[in-house]
Structures are given as structure tokens and as C-alpha cells.
Protein backbone atom coordinates (compact mmCIF):
# COMPACT_ATOMS: atom_id res chain seq x y z
CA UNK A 1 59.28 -8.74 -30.77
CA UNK A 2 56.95 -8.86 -27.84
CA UNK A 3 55.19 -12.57 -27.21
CA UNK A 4 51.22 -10.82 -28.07
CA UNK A 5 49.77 -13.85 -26.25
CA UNK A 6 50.26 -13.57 -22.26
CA UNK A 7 52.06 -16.14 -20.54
CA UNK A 8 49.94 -19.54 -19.00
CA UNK A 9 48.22 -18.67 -15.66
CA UNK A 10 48.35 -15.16 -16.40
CA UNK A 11 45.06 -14.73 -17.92
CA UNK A 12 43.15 -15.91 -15.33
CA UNK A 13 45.46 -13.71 -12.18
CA UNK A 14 44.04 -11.02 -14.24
CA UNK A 15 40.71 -11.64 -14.07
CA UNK A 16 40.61 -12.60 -10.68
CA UNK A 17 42.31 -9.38 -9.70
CA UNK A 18 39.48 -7.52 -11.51
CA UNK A 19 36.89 -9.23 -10.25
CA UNK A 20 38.36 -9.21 -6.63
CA UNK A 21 38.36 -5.16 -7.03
CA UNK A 22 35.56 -3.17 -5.08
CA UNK A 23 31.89 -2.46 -6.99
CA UNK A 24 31.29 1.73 -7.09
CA UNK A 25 30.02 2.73 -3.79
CA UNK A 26 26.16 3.16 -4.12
CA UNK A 27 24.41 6.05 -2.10
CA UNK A 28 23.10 4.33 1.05
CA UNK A 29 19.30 4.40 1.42
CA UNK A 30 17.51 6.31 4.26
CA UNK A 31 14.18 6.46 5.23
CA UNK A 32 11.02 8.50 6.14
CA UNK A 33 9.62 9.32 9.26
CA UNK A 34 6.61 11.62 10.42
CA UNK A 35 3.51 11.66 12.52
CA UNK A 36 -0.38 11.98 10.81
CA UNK A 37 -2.30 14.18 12.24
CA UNK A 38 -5.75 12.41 12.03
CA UNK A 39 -9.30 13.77 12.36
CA UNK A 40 -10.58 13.35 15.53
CA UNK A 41 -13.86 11.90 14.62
CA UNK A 42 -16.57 9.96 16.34
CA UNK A 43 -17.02 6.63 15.24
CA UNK A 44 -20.12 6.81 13.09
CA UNK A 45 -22.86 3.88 13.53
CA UNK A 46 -25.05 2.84 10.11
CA UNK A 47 -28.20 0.69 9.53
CA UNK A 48 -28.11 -2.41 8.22
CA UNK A 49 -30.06 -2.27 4.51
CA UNK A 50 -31.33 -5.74 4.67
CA UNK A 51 -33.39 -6.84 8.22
CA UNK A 52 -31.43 -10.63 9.69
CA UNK A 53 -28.79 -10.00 7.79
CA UNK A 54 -26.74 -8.31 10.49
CA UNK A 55 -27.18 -6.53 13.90
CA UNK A 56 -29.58 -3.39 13.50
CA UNK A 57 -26.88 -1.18 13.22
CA UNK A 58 -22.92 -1.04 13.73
CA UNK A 59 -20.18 0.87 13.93
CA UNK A 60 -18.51 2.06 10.41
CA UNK A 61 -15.47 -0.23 10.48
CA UNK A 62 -12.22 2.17 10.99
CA UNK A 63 -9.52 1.84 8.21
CA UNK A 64 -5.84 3.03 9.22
CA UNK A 65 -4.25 5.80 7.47
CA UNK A 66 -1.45 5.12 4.63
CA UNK A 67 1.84 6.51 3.60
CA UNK A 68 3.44 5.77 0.40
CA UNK A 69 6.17 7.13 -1.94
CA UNK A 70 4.07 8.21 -5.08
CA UNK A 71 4.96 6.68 -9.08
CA UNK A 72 7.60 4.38 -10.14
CA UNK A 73 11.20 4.38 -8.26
CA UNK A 74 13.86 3.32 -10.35
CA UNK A 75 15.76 0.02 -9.42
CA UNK A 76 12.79 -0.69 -7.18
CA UNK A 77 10.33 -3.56 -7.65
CA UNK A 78 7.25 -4.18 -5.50
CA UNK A 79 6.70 -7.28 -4.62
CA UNK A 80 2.90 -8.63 -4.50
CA UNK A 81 2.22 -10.38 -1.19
CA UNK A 82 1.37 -13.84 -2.21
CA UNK A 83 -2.27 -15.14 -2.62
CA UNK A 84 -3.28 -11.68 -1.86
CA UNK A 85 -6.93 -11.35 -0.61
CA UNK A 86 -9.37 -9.09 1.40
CA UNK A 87 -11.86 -11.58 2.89
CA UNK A 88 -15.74 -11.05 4.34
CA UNK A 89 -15.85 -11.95 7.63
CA UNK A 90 -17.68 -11.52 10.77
CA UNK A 91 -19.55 -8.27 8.97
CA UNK A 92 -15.76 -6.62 8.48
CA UNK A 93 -13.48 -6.42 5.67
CA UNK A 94 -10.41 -8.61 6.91
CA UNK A 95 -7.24 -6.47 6.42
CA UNK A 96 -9.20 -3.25 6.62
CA UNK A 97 -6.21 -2.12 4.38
CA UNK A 98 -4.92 -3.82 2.23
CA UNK A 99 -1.32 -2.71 -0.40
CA UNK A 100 -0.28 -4.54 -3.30
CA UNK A 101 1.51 -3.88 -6.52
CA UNK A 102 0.35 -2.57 -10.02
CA UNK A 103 -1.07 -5.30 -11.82
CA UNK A 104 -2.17 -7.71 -8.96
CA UNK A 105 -5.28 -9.96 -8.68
CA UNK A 106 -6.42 -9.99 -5.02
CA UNK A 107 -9.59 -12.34 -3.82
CA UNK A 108 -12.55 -11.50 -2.40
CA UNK A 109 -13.45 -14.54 -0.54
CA UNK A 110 -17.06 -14.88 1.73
CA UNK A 111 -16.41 -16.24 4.95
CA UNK A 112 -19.65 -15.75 6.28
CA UNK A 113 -23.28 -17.35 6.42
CA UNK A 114 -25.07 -15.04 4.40
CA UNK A 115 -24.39 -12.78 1.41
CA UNK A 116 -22.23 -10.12 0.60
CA UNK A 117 -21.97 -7.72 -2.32
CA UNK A 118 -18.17 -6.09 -2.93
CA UNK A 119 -18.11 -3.27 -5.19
CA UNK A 120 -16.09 0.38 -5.62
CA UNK A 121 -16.70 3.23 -7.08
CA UNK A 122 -13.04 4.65 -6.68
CA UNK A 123 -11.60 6.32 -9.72
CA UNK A 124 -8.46 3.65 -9.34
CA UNK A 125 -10.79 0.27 -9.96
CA UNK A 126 -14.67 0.57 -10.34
CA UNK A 127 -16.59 -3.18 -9.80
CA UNK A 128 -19.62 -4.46 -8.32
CA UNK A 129 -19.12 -8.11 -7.62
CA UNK A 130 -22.56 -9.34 -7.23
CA UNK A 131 -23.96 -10.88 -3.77
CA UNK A 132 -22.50 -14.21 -3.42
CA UNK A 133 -22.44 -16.81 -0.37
CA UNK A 134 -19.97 -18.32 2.19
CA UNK A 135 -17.41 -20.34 0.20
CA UNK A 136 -17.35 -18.51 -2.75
CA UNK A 137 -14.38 -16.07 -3.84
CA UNK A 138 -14.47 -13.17 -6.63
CA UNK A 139 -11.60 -11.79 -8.40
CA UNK A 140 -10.86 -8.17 -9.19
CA UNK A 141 -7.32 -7.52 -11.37
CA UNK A 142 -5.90 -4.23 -10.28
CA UNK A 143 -4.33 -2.17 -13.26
CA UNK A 144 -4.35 1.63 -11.96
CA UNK A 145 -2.34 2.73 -9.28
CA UNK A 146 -3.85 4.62 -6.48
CA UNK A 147 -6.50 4.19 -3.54
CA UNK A 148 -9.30 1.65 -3.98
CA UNK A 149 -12.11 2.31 -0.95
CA UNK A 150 -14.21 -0.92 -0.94
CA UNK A 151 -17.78 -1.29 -0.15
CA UNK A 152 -20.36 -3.89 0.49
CA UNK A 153 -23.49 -3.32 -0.84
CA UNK A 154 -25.87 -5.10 2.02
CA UNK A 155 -23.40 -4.05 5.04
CA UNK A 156 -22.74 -0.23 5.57
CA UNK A 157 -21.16 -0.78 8.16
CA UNK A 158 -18.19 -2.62 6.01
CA UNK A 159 -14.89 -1.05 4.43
CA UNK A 160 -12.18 -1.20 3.33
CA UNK A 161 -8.98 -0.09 0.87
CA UNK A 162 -6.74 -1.44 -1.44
CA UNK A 163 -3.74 0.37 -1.97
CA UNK A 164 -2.12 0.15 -5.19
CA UNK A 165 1.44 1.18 -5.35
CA UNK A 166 4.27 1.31 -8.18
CA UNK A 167 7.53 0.52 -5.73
CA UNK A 168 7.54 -0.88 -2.17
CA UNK A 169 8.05 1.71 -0.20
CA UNK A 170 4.90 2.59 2.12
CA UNK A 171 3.81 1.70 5.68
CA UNK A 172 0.31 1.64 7.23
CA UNK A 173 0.09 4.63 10.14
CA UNK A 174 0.46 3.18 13.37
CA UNK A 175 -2.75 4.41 15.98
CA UNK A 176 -0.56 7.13 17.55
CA UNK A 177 -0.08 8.99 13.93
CA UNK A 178 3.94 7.54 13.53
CA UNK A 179 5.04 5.80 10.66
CA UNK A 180 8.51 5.00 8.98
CA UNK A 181 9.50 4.16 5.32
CA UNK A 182 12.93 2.37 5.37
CA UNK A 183 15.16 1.77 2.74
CA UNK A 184 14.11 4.63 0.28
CA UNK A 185 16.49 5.52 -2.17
CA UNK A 186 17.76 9.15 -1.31
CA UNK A 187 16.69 11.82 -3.35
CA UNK A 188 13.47 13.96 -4.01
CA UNK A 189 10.17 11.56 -3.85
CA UNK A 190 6.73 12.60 -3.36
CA UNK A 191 5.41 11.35 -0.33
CA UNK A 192 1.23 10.40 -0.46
CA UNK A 193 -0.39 10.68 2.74
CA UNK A 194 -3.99 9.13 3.00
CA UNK A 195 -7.35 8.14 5.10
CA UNK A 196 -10.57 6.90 4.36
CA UNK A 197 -12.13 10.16 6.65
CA UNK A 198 -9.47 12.45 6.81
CA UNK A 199 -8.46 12.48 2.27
CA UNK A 200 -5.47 12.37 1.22
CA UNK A 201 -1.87 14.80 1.22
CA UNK A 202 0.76 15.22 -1.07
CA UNK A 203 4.19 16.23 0.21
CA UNK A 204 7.50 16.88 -1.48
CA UNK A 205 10.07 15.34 0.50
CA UNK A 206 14.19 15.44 0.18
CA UNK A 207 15.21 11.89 1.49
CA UNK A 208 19.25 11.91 2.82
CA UNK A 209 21.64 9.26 2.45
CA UNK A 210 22.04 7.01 5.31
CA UNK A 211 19.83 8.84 7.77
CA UNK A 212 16.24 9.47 8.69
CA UNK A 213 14.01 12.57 6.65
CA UNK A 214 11.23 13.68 9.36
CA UNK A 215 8.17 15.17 7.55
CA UNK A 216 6.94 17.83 9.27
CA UNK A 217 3.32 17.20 11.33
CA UNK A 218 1.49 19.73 9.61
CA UNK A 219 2.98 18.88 6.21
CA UNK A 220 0.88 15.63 6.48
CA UNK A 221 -2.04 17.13 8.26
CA UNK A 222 -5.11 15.05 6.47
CA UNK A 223 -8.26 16.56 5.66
CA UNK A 224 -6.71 18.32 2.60
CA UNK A 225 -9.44 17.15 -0.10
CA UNK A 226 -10.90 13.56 -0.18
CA UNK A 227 -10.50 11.23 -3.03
CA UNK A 228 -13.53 8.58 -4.03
């Protein structure tokens, strides 16, 4: 009759053979590459609402264009950038743009010598922070994916977004229209295109293993339909 018990040593040959023995290949990730075609708009000038609190007028601060894949992408975490923040200072929004997970806090710190009053209207997040003075910081938790456009109620002239994203895969638009998403699993994802003058595009987009997807120019053509 066969010993049932295997022989000292060989136990643990076998499970160093199994563990030695190669993981199923997983498809390799590609990525996403296209150019924005962006309105070609004048930079508009506003007033300022409140006399000494600014110059006269200034020019509506600009606020790059965004791509990002759209809903949750399984295996794929976002990771919030830490101590996120969008800060007042010098009578701008500083990022102009600014991406961070579902679910993240992000500050709203004043950085300069007079008031400022953050608030949205945006379908994503709607606050109004209050005016508050240089030194003090606001909170605003951020529970609904989507674009945030951010305001300040006693500067026109300031703006802002906050992006907020289910997986990590998005890039701001460079100033030429290019952009590139790396590391996207392959498979069918909806790509979001979007910009504070131009609105926002949807695209359906076929990502390949191991290589690069273009997106067609006109596919991401913005001007579509604007979101608040």
C-alpha cells in the first residue's frame, strides 16, 4: 500500500515549483492620444464688482481643456493628490484646473490681502463659501463625479475647475490641443473631452493592447453643448 503522506522535503519542492511557475499573462495596457480642437476665442476682460478690491478690470483667467476616461474602471483606483487644494492668489485661482478623486476634500485657502468669496453653481458640487480673508482656508467635500467650474463672487475675472474623476486615467490638454492617457486598460472606454468655453464631448473609443488609440480631431472637436 502506497505511503499517503509524501516523503520529507517533498512538500515544500512542490510548492516552490508552483509558486516559481509564471502568473496568466495580463493584456498589456495602451493608451490614448488625440489633439482638441479649441475655440479660438478672444480673451474676454470683466469689471471688478467691488471698487480697491482689484484692478478696474482683467482678463477672464483661461482654464486648460481636460480629457478623462468617463465612470469607474475596474482594477483601477485613483489616487487623491495629497493635501489637495485650489488656493486664491494674486486675483487667480492657483491650479486653474484642478483633478481629484470621488470623495476628496480639497482646500480653499486665501492667500491674498483682501477677501474672496468661492462658490459653484455646477450640477457636480453647488457651495458658496462666504467672503473670508488672507489666512483663512474653507473646505468643500466632493461626492459627485464630474466638472466643478469655480467662481469668486467679488473677482470676475477668477476661475477655475475641479475635476472629479472615478479612475486615474485623464491628462490636462497641453496649449497646442495634444494630450495622452497612458496606461489605460484596453478595451471600449468612453473618453470625456472638456473646456470651460468650448463644453464638453463624449467619444466612444476602442483602446488596443500595447499600443497607442489616436482619437480622431474632429471626434473631440469642443463646442458640442456646455455643461454648468
Amino acid at each position: 500500500m502506497p505511503n499517503p503522506f509524501p516523503r520529507p522535503g517533498l512538500l515544500p519542492a512542490v510548492l516552490i515549483l508552483l509558486l516559481a511557475l509564471p502568473a496568466p499573462a495580463r493584456a498589456q495596457a495602451g493608451s490614448i492620444e488625440g489633439r482638441v480642437q479649441l475655440p479660438s476665442a478672444a480673451p474676454r476682460r470683466t469689471a471688478s464688482r467691488y471698487p480697491g478690491a482689484a484692478p478696474a478690470s482683467r482678463t477672464a483667467q483661461e482654464i486648460p481643456a481636460v480629457a478623462y476616461i468617463q465612470g469607474a474602471v475596474a482594477g483601477a483606483v485613483a489616487v487623491a493628490p495629497a493635501n489637495p487644494a485650489l488656493a486664491q492668489q494674486d486675483t487667480a485661482f492657483s491650479p486653474n484646473v484642478l483633478i481629484v478623486p470621488l470623495g476628496s476634500t480639497v482646500q480653499f485657502p486665501n492667500r491674498d490681502p483682501f477677501f474672496h468669496n468661492v462658490f459653484s453653481y455646477s450640477s457636480a458640487a453647488r457651495f458658496d463659501l462666504g467672503r473670508y480673508p488672507r489666512g483663512e482656508s474653507k473646505t468643500v467635500e466632493f461626492d459627485e463625479a464630474g466638472v466643478v467650474k469655480v467662481y469668486c463672487e467679488v473677482h470676475e475675472s477668477m476661475r477655475a475647475a475641479v475635476v472629479v474623476v472615478r479612475n486615474p486615467f485623464h491628462a490636462v490638454v497641453n496649449g497646442d490641443g495634444t494630450f495622452r492617457i497612458a496606461n489605460v486598460p484596453p478595451g471600449r472606454h468612453t473618453l470625456v473631452v472638456w473646456h470651460h468655453d468650448g463644453g464638453v464631448r463624449e467619444v466612444q473609443v476602442d483602446v488596443r493592447a500595447g499600443g497607442a488609440t489616436p482619437v480622431p480631431k474632429d471626434a473631440i472637436a469642443t463646442g458640442a453643448r456646455s455643461q454648468p
